[in-house]
Protein backbone atom coordinates (compact mmCIF):
# COMPACT_ATOMS: atom_id res chain seq x y z
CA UNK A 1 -13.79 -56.33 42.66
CA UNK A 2 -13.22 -53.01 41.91
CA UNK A 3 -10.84 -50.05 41.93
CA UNK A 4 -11.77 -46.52 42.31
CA UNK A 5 -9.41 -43.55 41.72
CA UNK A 6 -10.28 -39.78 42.61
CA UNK A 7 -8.77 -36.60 41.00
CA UNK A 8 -9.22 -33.57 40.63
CA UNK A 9 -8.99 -32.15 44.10
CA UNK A 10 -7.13 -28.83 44.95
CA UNK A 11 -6.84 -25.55 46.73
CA UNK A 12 -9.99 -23.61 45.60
CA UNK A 13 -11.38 -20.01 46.82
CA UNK A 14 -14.44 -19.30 48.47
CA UNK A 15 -17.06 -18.97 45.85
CA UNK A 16 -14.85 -20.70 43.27
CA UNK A 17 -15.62 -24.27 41.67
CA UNK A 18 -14.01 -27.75 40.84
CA UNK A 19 -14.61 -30.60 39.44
CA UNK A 20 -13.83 -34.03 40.73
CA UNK A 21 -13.70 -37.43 38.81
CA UNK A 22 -13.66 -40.96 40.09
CA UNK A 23 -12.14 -43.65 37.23
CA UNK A 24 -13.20 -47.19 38.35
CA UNK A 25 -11.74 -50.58 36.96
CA UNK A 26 -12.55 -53.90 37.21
CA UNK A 27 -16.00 -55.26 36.42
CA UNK A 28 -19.22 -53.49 34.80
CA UNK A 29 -18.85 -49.89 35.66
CA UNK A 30 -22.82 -49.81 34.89
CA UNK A 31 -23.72 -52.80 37.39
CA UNK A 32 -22.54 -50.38 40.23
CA UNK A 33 -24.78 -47.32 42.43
CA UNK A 34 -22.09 -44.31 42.62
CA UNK A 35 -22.06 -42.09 46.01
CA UNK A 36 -19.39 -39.24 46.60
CA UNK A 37 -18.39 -38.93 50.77
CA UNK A 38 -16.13 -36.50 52.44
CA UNK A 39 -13.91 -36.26 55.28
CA UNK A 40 -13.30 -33.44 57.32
CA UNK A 41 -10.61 -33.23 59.95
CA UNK A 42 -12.10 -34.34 63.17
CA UNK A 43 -14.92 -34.94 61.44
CA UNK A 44 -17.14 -38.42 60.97
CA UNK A 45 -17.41 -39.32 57.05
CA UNK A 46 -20.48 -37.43 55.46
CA UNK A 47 -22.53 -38.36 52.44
CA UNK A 48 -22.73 -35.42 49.61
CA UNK A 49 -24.42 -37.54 46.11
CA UNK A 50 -25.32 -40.55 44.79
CA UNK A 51 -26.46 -41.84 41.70
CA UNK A 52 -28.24 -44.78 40.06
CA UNK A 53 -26.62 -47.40 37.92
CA UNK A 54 -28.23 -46.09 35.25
CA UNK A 55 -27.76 -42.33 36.27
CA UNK A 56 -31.27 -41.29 36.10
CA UNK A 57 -31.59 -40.98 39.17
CA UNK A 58 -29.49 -38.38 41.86
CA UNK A 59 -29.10 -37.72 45.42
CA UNK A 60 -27.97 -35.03 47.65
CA UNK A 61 -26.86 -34.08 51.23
CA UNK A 62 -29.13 -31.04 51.87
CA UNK A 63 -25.82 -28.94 52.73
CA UNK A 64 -24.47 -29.28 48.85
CA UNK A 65 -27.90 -29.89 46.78
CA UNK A 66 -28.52 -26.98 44.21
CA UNK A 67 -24.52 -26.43 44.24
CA UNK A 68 -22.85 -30.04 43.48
CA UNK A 69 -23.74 -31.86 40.41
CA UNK A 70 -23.45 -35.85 40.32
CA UNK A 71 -23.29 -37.48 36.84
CA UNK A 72 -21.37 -40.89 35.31
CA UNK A 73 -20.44 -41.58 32.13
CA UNK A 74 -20.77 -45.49 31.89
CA UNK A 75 -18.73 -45.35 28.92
CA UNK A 76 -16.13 -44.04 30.16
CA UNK A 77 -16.17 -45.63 33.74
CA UNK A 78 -16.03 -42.75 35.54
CA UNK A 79 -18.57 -40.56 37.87
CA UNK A 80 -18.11 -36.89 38.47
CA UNK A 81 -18.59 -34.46 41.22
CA UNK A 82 -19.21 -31.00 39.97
CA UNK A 83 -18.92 -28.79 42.70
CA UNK A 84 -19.44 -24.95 42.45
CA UNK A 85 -20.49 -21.63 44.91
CA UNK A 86 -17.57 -23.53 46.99
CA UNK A 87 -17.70 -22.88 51.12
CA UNK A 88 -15.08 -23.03 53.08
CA UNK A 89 -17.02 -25.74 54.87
CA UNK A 90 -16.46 -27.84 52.17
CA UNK A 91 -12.96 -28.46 53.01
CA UNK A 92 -12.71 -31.61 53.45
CA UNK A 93 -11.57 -35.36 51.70
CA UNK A 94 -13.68 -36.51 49.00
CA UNK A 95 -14.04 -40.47 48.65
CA UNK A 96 -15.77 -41.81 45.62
CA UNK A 97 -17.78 -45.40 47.06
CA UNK A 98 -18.85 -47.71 44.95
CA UNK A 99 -22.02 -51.10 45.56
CA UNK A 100 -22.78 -53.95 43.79
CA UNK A 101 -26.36 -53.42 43.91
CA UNK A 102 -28.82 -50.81 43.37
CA UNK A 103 -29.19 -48.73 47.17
CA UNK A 104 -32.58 -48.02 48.74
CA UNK A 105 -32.95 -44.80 48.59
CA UNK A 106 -33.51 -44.25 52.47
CA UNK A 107 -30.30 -45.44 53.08
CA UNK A 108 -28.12 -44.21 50.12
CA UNK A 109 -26.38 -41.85 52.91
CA UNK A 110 -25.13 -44.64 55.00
CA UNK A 111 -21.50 -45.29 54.27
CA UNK A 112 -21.58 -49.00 55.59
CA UNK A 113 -23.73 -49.84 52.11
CA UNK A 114 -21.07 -49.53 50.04
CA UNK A 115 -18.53 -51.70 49.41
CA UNK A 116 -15.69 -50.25 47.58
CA UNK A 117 -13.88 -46.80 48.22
CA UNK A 118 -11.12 -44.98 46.15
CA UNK A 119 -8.39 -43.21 48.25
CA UNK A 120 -10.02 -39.96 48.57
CA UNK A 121 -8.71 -36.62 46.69
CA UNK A 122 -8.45 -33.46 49.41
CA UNK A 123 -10.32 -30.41 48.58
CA UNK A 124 -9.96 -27.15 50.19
CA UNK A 125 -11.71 -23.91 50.30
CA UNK A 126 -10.07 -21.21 51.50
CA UNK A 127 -11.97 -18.08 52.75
């Protein structure tokens, strides 16, 4: 088992950037693949990033990739979502997911292979 909690969220202009972190507790931060989500309203859950156990390796939704930045920090049990050149599209909840197993990477964007998600942190964009 483990628990994952999201900050950093906020109100955010167009163009402007924040960063989000997810803290996880529990068992081996290292022994789990990391993916970031959001949540519009009305909206189905979308993958934005993933990464590795061992952080080497990244993934991105096409609509964020050269502008969001996924990293961990196994030490410190925590991923992070740098997001910049923010869109008002963005807007949206951000849910850090968590799996007990290293993803294939054809299927890193499906939400159903993770097995642990953290409340969510809201992030909005305004124009």
């Amino acid at each position: 088992q483990v628990q994952l909690v999201e900050s950093g969220g906020g109100l955010v202009q167009a163009g402007g950037s924040l960063s989000l972190s997810c803290a996880a507790s529990g068992r081996t931060f290292s022994s789990y693949f990391m993916g970031w989500f959001r949540q519009a309203p009305g909206k189905e859950r979308e993958f934005v990033a993933a990464i590795s156990r061992s952080g080497v390796t990244t993934y991105y939704a096409d609509s964020v990739k050269g502008r969001f930045t996924i990293s961990r920090d196994n030490a410190k049990n925590t991923v992070y979502l740098q997001m910049k050149s923010l869109k008002p599209e963005d807007t949206a909840v951000y849910y850090c997911a968590a799996a007990y197993r290293n993803i294939q990477s054809n299927v890193v964007i499906t939400a159903t292979q993770y097995d642990y998600w953290g409340q969510g942190t809201q992030v909005t964009v305004s124009s």
